[in-house]
Protein backbone atom coordinates (compact mmCIF):
# COMPACT_ATOMS: atom_id res chain seq x y z
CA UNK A 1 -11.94 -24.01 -6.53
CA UNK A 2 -9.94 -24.55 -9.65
CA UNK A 3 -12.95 -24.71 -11.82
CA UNK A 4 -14.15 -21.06 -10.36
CA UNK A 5 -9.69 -19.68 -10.94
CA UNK A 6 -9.81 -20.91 -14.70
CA UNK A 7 -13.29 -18.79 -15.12
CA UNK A 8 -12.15 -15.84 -13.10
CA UNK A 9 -8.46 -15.40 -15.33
CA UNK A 10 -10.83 -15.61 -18.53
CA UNK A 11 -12.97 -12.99 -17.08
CA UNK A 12 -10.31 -10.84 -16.09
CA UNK A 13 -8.84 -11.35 -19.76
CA UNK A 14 -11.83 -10.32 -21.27
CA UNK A 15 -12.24 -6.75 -19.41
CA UNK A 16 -8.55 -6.09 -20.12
CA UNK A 17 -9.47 -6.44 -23.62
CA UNK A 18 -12.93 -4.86 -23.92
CA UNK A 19 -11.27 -2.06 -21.33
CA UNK A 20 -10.30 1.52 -21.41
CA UNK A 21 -7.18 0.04 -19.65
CA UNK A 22 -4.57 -2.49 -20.77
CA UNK A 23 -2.05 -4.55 -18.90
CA UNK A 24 0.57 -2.89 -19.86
CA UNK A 25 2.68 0.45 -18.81
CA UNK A 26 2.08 2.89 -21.12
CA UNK A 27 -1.85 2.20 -21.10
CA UNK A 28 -2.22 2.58 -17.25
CA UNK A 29 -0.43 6.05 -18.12
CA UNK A 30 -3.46 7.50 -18.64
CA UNK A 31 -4.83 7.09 -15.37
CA UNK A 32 -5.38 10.07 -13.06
CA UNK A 33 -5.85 10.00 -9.23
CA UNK A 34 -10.08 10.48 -8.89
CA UNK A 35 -10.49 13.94 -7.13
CA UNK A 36 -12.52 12.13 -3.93
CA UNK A 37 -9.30 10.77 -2.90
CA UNK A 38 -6.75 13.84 -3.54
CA UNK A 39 -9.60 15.74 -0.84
CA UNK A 40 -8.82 13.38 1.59
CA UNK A 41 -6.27 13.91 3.56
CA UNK A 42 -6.65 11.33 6.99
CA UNK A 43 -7.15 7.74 6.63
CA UNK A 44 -7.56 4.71 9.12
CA UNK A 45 -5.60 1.22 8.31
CA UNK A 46 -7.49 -1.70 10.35
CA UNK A 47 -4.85 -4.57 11.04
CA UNK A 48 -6.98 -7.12 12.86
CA UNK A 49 -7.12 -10.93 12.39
CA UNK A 50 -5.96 -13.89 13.72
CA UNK A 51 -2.64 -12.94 15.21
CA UNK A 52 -5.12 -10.52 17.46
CA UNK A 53 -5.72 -13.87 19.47
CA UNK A 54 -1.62 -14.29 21.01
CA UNK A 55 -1.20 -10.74 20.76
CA UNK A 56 2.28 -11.17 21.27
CA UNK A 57 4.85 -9.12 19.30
CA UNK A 58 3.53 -7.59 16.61
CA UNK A 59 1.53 -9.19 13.38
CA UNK A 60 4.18 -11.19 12.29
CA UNK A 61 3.54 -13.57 14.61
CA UNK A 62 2.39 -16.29 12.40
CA UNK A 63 5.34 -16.22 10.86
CA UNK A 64 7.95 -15.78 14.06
CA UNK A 65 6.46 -18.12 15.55
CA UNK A 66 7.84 -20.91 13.39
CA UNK A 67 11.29 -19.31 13.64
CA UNK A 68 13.51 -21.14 15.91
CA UNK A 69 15.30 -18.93 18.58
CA UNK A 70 13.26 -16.31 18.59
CA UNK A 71 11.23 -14.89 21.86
CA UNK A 72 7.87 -15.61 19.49
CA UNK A 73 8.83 -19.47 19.18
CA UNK A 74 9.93 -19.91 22.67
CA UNK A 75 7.02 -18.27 23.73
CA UNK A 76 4.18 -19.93 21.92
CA UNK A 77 5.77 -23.22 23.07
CA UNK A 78 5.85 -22.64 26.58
CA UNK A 79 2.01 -21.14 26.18
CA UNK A 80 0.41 -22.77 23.77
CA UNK A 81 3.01 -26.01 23.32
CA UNK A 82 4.95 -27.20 20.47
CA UNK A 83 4.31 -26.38 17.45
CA UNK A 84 3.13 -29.90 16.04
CA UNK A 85 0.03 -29.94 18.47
CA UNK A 86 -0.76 -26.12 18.45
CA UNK A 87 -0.14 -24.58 15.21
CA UNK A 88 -1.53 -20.94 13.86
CA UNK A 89 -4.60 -22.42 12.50
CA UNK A 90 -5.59 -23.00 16.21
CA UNK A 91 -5.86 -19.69 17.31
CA UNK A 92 -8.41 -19.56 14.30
CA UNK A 93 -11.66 -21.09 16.54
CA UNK A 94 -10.35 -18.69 19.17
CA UNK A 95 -10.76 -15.30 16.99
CA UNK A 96 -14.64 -14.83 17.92
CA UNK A 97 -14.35 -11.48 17.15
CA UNK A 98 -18.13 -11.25 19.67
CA UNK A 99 -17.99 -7.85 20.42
CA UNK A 100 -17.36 -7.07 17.14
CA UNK A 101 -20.18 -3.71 16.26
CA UNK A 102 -18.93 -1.88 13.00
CA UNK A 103 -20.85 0.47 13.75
CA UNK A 104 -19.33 1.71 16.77
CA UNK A 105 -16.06 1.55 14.71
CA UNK A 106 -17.30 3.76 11.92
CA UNK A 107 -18.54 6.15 14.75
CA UNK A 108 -15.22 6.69 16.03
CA UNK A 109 -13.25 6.63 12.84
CA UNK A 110 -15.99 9.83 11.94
CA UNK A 111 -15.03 11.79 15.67
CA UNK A 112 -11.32 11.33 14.64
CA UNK A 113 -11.76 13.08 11.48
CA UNK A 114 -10.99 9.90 9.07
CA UNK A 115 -12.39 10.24 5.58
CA UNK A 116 -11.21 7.04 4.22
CA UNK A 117 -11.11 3.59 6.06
CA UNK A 118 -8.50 0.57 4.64
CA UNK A 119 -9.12 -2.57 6.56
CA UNK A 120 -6.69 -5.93 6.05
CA UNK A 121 -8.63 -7.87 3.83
CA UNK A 122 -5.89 -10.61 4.09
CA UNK A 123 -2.91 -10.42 5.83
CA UNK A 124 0.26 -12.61 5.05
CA UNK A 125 -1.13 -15.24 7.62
CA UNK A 126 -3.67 -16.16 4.26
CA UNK A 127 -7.43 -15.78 6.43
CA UNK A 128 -9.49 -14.11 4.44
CA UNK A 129 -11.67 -11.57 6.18
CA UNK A 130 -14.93 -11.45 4.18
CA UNK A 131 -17.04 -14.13 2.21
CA UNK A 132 -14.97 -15.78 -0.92
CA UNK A 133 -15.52 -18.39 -3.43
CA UNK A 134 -11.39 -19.14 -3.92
CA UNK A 135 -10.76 -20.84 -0.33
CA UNK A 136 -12.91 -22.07 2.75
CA UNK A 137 -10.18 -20.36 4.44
CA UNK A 138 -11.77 -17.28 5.82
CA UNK A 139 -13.84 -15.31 8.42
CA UNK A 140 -17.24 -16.19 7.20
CA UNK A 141 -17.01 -19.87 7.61
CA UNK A 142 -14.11 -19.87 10.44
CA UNK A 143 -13.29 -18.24 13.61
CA UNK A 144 -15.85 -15.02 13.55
CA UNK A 145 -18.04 -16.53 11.23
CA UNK A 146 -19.04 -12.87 10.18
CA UNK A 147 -18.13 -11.64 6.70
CA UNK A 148 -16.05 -8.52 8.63
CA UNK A 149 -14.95 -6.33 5.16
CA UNK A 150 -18.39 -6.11 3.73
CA UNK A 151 -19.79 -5.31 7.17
CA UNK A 152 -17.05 -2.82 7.80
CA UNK A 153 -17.61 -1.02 4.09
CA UNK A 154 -21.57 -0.79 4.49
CA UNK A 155 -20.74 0.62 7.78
CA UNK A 156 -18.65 3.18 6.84
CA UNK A 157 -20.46 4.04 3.52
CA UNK A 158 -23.24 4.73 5.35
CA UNK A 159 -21.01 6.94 7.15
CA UNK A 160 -19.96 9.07 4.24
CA UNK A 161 -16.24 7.50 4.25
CA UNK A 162 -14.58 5.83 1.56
CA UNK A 163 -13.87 2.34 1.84
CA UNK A 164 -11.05 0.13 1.05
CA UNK A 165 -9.07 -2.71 1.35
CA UNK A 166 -5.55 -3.95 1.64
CA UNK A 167 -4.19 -7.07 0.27
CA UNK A 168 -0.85 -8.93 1.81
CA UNK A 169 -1.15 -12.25 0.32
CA UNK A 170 1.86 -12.03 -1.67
CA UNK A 171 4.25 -12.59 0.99
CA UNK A 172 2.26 -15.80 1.84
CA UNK A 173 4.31 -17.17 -0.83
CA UNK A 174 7.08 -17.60 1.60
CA UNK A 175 5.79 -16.49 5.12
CA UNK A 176 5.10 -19.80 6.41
CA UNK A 177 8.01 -21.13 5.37
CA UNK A 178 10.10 -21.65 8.74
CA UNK A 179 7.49 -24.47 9.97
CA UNK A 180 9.17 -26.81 7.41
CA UNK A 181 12.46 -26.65 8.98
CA UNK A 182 11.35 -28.35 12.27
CA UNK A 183 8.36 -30.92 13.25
CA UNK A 184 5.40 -28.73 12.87
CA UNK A 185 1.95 -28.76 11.95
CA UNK A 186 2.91 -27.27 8.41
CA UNK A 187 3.84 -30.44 6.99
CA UNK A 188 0.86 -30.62 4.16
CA UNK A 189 1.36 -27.78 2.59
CA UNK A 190 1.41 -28.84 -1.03
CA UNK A 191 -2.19 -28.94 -1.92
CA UNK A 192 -3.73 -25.38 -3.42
CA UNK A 193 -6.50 -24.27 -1.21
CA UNK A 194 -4.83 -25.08 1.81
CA UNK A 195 -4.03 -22.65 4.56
CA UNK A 196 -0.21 -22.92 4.83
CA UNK A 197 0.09 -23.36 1.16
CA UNK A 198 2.75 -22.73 0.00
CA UNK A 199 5.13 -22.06 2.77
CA UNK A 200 8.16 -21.76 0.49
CA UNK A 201 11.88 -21.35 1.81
CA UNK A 202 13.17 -18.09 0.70
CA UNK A 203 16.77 -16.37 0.11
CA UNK A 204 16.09 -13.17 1.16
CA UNK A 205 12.46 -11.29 1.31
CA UNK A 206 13.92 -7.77 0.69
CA UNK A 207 15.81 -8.73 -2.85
CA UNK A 208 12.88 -8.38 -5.65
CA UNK A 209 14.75 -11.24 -7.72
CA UNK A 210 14.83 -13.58 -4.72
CA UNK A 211 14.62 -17.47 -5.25
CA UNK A 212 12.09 -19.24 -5.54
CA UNK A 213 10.56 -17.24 -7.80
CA UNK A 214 6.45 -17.52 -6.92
CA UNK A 215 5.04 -19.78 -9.29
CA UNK A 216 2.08 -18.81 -12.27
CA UNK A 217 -0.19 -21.10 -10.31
CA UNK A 218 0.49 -19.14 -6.94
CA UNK A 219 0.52 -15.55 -8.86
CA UNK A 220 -2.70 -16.30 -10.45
CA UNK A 221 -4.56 -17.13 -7.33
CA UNK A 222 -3.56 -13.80 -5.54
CA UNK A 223 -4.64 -11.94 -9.03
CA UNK A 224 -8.09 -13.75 -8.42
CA UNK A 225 -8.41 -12.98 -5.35
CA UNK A 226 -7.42 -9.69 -5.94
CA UNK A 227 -9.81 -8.87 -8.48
CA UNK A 228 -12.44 -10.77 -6.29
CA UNK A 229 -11.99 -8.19 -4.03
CA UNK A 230 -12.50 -6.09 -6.51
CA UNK A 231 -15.92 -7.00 -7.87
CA UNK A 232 -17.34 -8.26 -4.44
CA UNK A 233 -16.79 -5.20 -2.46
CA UNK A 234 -15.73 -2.05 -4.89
CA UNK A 235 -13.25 -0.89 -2.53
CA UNK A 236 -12.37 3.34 -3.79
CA UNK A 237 -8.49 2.62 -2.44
CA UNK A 238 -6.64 -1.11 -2.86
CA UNK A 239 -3.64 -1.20 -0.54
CA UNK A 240 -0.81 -3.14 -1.62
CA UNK A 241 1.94 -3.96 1.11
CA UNK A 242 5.35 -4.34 0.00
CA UNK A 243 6.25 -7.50 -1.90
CA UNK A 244 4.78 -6.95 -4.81
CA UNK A 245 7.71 -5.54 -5.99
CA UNK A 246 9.30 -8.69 -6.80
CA UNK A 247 9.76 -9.31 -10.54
CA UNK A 248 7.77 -12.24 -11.05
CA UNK A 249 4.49 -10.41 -10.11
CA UNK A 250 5.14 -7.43 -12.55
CA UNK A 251 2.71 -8.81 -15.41
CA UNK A 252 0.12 -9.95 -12.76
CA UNK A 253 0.11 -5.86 -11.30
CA UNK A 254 -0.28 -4.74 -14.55
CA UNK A 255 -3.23 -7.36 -14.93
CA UNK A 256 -4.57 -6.32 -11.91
CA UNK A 257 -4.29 -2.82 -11.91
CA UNK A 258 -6.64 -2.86 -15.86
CA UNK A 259 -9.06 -4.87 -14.05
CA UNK A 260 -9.70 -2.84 -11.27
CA UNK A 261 -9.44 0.95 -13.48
CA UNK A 262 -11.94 -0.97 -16.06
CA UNK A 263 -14.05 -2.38 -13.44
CA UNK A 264 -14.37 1.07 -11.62
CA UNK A 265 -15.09 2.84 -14.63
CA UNK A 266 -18.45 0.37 -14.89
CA UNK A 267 -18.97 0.73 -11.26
CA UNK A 268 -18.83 4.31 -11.04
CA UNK A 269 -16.29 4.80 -8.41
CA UNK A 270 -13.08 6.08 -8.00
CA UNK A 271 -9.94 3.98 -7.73
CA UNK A 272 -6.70 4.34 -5.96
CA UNK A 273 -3.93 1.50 -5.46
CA UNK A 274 -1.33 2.44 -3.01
CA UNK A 275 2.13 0.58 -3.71
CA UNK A 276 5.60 0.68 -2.43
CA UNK A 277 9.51 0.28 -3.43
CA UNK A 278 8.62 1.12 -6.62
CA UNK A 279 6.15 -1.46 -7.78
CA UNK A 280 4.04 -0.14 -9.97
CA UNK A 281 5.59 2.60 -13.11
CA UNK A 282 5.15 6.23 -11.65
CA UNK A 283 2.14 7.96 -12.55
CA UNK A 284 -0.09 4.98 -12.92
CA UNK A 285 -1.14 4.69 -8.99
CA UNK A 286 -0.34 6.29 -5.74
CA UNK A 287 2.92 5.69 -3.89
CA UNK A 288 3.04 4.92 -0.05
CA UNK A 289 5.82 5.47 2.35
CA UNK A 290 5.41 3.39 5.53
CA UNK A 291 6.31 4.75 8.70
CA UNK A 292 7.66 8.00 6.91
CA UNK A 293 7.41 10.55 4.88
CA UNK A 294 8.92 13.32 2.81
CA UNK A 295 10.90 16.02 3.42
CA UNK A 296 9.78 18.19 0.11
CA UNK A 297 6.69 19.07 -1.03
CA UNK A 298 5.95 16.67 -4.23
CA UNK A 299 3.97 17.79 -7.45
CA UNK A 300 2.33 14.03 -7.55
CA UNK A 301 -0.32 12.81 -4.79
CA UNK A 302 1.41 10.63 -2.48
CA UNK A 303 0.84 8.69 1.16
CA UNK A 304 2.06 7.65 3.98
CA UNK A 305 0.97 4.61 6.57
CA UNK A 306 2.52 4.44 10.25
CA UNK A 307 0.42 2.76 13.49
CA UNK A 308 -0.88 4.31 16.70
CA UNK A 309 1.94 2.07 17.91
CA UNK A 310 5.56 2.02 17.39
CA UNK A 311 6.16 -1.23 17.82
CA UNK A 312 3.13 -3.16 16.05
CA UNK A 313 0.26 -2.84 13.76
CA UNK A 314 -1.59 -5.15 15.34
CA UNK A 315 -2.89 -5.25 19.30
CA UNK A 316 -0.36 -6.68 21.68
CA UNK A 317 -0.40 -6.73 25.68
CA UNK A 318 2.50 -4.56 25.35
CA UNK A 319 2.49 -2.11 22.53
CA UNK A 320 3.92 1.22 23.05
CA UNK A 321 1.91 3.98 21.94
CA UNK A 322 2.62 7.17 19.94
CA UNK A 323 1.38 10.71 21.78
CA UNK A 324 -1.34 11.88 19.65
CA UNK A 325 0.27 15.09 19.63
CA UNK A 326 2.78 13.65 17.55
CA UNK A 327 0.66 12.23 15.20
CA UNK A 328 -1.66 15.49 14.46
CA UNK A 329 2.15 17.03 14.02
CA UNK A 330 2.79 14.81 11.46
CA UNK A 331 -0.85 15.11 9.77
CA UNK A 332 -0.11 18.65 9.33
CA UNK A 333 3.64 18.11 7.97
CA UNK A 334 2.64 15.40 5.26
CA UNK A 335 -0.55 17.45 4.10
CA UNK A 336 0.97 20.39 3.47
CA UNK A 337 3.33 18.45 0.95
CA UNK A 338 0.87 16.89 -0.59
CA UNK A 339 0.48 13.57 0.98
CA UNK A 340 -1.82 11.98 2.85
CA UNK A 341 -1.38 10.26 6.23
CA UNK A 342 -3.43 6.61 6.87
CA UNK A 343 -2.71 5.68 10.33
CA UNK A 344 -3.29 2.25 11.98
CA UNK A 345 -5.51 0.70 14.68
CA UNK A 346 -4.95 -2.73 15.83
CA UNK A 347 -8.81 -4.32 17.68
CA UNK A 348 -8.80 -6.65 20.59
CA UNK A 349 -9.48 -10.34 19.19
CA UNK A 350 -13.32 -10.25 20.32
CA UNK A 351 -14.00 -7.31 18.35
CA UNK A 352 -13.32 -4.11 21.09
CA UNK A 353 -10.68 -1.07 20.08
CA UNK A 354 -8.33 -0.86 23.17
CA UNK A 355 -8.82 2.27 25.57
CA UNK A 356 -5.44 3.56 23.71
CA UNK A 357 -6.44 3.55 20.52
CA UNK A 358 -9.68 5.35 21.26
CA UNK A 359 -7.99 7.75 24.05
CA UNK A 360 -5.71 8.76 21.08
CA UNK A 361 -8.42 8.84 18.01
CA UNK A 362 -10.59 10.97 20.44
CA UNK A 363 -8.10 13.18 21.28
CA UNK A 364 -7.07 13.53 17.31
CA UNK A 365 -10.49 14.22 16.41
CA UNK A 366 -11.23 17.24 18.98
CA UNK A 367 -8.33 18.64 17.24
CA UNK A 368 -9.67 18.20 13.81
CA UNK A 369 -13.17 19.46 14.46
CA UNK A 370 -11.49 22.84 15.10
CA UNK A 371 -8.62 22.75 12.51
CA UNK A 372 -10.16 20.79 9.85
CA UNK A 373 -10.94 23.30 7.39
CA UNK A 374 -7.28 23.90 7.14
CA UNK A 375 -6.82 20.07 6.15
CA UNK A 376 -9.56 18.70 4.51
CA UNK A 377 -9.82 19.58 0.69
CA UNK A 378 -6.77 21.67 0.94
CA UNK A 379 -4.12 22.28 -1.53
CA UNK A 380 -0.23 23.00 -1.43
CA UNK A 381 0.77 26.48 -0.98
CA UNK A 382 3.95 28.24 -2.58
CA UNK A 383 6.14 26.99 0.47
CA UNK A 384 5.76 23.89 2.18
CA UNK A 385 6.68 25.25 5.18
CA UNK A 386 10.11 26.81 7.09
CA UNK A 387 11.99 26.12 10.57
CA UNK A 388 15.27 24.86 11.40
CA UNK A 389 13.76 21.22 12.30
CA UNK A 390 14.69 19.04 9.15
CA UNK A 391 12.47 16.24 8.12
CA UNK A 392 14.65 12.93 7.89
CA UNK A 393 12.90 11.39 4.44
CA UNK A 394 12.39 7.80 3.78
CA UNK A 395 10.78 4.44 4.74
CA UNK A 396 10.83 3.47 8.65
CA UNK A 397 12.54 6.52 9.24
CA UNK A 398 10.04 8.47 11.91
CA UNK A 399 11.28 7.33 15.32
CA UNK A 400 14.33 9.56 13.59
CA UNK A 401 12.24 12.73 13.70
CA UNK A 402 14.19 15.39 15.40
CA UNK A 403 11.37 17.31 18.10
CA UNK A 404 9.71 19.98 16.15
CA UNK A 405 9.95 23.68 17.20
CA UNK A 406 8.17 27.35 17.15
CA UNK A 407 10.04 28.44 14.60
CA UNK A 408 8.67 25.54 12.29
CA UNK A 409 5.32 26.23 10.76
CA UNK A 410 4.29 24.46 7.76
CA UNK A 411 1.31 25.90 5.17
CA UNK A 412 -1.64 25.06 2.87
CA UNK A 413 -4.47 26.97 1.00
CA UNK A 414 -7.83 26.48 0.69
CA UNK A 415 -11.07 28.56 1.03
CA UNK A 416 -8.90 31.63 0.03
CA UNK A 417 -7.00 31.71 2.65
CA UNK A 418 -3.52 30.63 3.65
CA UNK A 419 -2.84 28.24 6.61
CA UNK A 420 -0.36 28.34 8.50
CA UNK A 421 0.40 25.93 11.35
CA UNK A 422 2.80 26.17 14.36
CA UNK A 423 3.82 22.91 14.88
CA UNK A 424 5.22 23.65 19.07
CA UNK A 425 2.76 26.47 20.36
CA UNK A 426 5.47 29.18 22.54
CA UNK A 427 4.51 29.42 25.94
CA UNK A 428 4.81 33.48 25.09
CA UNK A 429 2.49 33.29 22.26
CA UNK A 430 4.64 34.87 20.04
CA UNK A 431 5.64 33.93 16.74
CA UNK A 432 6.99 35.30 13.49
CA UNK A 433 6.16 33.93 9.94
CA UNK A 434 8.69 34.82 7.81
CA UNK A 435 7.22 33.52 4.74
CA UNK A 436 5.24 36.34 4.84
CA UNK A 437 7.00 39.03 5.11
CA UNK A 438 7.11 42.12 3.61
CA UNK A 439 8.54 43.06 0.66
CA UNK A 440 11.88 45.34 0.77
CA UNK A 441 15.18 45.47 -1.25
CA UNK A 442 16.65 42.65 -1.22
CA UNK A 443 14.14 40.45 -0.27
CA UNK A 444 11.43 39.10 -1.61
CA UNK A 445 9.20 36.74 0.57
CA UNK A 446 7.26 33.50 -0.29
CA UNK A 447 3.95 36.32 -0.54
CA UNK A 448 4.10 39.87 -0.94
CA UNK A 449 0.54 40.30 -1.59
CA UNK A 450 -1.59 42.40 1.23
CA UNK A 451 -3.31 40.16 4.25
CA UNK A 452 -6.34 40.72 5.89
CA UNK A 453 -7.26 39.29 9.04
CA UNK A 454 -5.88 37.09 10.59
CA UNK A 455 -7.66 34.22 13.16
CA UNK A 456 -6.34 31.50 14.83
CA UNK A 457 -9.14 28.44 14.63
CA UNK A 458 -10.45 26.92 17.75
CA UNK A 459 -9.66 30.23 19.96
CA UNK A 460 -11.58 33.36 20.95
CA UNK A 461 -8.90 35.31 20.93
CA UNK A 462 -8.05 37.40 17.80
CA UNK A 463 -3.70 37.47 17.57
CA UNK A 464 -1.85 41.58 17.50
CA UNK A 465 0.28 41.12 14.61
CA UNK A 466 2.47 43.52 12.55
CA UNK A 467 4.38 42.75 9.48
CA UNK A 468 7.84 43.56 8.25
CA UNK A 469 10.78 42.66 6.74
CA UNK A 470 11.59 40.25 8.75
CA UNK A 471 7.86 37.96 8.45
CA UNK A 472 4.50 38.39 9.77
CA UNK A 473 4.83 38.89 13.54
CA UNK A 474 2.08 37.11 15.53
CA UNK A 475 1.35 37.91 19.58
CA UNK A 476 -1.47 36.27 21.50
CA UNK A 477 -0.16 35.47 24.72
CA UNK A 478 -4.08 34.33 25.62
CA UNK A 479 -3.78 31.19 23.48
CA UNK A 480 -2.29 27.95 25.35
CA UNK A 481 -2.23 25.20 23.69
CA UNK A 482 -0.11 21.74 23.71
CA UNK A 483 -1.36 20.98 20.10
CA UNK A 484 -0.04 22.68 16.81
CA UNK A 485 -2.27 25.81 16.44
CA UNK A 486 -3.59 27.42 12.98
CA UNK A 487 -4.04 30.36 11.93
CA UNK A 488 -6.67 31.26 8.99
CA UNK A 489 -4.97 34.13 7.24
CA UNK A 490 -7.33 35.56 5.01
CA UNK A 491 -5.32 37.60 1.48
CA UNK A 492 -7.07 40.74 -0.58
């Protein structure tokens, strides 16, 4: 393996330097989000591996399982027994993954109204999930013994969606780490190559300058694998999770981020790397805020990543799941300032998407067939939106999302029209835009220009409406809906 690293870093030295793109800052300036991702606006993250087998917790598992005192450690020992005689790698001949059928995956991600698909490509637990030549380590020659991201991406190409990838094998640096404290089965972890490698102690995971600093021999195998990734499977989006950020992997991003714009360019496709915690210089990819969101409309593209679940992004016996309601509320909120919204699934160990997940991408998807025109391809409108219910911005910060209300409706344009949504339909059917009111001293609305009709998608019935001073009055008490309803609101 360290014959086929040495040949891979001169590669990736030579298309740095034969490349429109260089490893540094102000060359990766000139890149510009490809137009096939700023039309999509719904994406689906695929967190499924080996810690699908205990499905216990949430995906840290691995990890929290070497931690002493927690409910992970005490319960992996009195299932599965210490930790010396069943370790993490012994789940791996248990992940058969035999009802795995990408296709049927792809189907449903298409009803739910996905145009992009990210799947885990390697998680911090270090199995790789599709054919390598860097480690033995992975799910072509372990555990499924099916090379699952190239399966997935010819799936879904097929399919007309874009396919990507995310990569967490940064934070294997240290994630392992707790089995050294204790007898364990992570007692070789020395050699390069080997699954628990390095399992490094660690002050603290959320300070980017934290001790030990990953090594150049670590940082260069995750920049080969990365750019593996890269030339084996052309993924149109590369998903970064969050500790990149730390300083020591700064030169490797930059590295990594020439590669992949060069090797695109050749390839023909577009390219999109989604960071966090500001790892990468603004403007030269796309910034992700996980399990949040906004509460402004931004000028730049932008996303956001949450689960299906609150409490995991993996499957677990006991996840607790979000009301797809909720999530479609959301959609509507982060589109309409300019972001776009990749939401999780977590798949049963042999292969199967839990009656939840598909009970709530089903339900998502009816929704989208008759609102999508309003979402997909659309662009920011003058105003964001208006309402009293205020948008609490920031990472992890959605299970602090006040209810929404009729009074909040949030817009977007496309197709000449203005969209408007009403995020909590009134039981009367009556609501007032007041963005689009009429123009009269001393006031002067988000639009003064004249409207034309005005349609509400998925419903016979056309809305009464009279405008004023006060906003664009809407009445159609015929319309019940639980779901956030649109209305197409055509301008002369």
């Amino acid at each position: 393996m360290n014959g086929f690293k040495k040949e891979y870093l001169k590669k990736i030295d030579e298309c740095i330097a034969s490349g429109k793109y260089k490893d540094d800052w102000g060359s990766l300036s000139q890149y510009r989000v490809p137009a096939e991702y700023c039309d999509c606006k719904f994406g689906v993250f695929i967190h499924w591996g080996v810690f699908s087998v205990p499905a216990y917790a949430n995906e840290w598992y691995s990890r929290s399982m070497y931690v002493q005192g927690t409910r992970e450690f005490e319960h992996h020992v009195k299932t599965f027994g210490p930790q010396k005689d069943f370790g993490y790698k012994d789940f791996i001949p248990m992940f058969r993954a035999e009802k795995f059928n990408p296709d049927e995956w792809t189907d449903l991600f298409k009803e739910a109204g996905f145009q992009y698909m990210v799947p885990v490509a390697e998680h911090h637990d270090g199995l790789q999930m599709y054919a390598t030549e860097i480690s033995h380590w992975n799910s072509v020659e372990m555990g499924p013994h099916r090379n699952v991201l190239g399966e997935l991406h010819e799936s879904a190409r097929k399919k007309g969606l874009l396919a990507g990838c995310s990569s967490h094998r940064v934070e294997h640096w240290f994630f392992m780490g707790p089995g050294r404290e204790f007898e364990s089965d992570i007692t070789d972890a020395e050699k390069e190559g080997d699954f628990y490698w390095p399992a490094m102690p660690i002050e603290d995971m959320h300070d980017s300058f934290s001790k030990p600093v990953p090594t150049a021999d670590y940082l260069e195998d995750w920049l080969v694998r990365c750019c593996e990734l890269v030339d084996k499977y052309k993924p149109s989006v590369f998903y970064f999770d969050w500790w990149i950020h730390h300083s020591a992997v700064k030169p490797y991003l930059r590295k990594f981020a020439a590669y992949y714009y060069n090797r695109a360019e050749e390839f023909g496709i577009p390219a999109v790397i989604n960071y966090k915690h500001e790892a990468f210089a603004f403007g030269t990819a796309v910034p992700d805020v996980e399990r949040g969101k906004f509460a402004d409309v931004k000028p730049y593209v932008w996303q956001t990543d949450t689960a299906t679940a609150n409490n995991s992004w993996c499957y677990t016996t006991e996840n607790e799941y979000k009301d797809p309601k909720e999530i479609v509320q959301n959609l509507i909120d982060i589109v309409s300032k300019n972001g776009r919204l990749l939401l999780n699934i977590g798949p049963k160990s042999d292969g199967t998407i839990c009656d939840e997940d598909v009970a709530i991408l089903k339900a998502i998807g009816r929704w989208m067939k008759a609102n999508g025109e309003a979402i997909y391809g659309s662009k920011v409108w003058r105003s964001c939106g208006e309402g009293p219910t205020k948008t609490v911005e920031g990472q992890f910060a959605e299970g602090n999302q006040t209810a929404y209300t009729p009074e909040d409706i949030r817009f977007t344009a496309g197709n000449g029209c203005i969209y408007a949504f009403v995020l909590k339909w009134p039981e009367d059917g009556r609501v007032t835009i007041k963005a689009l009111a009429e123009a009269a001293p001393g006031n002067t609305p988000v639009f003064s220009g004249i409207i034309g009709d005005v349609r509400a998608l998925g419903f016979d019935e056309k809305p009464d409406i009279t405008r004023d001073a006060e906003g664009l009055h809407i009445s159609a008490p015929g319309i019940k809906s639980d779901y956030p309803v649109t209305f197409r609101i055509s301008v002369d």
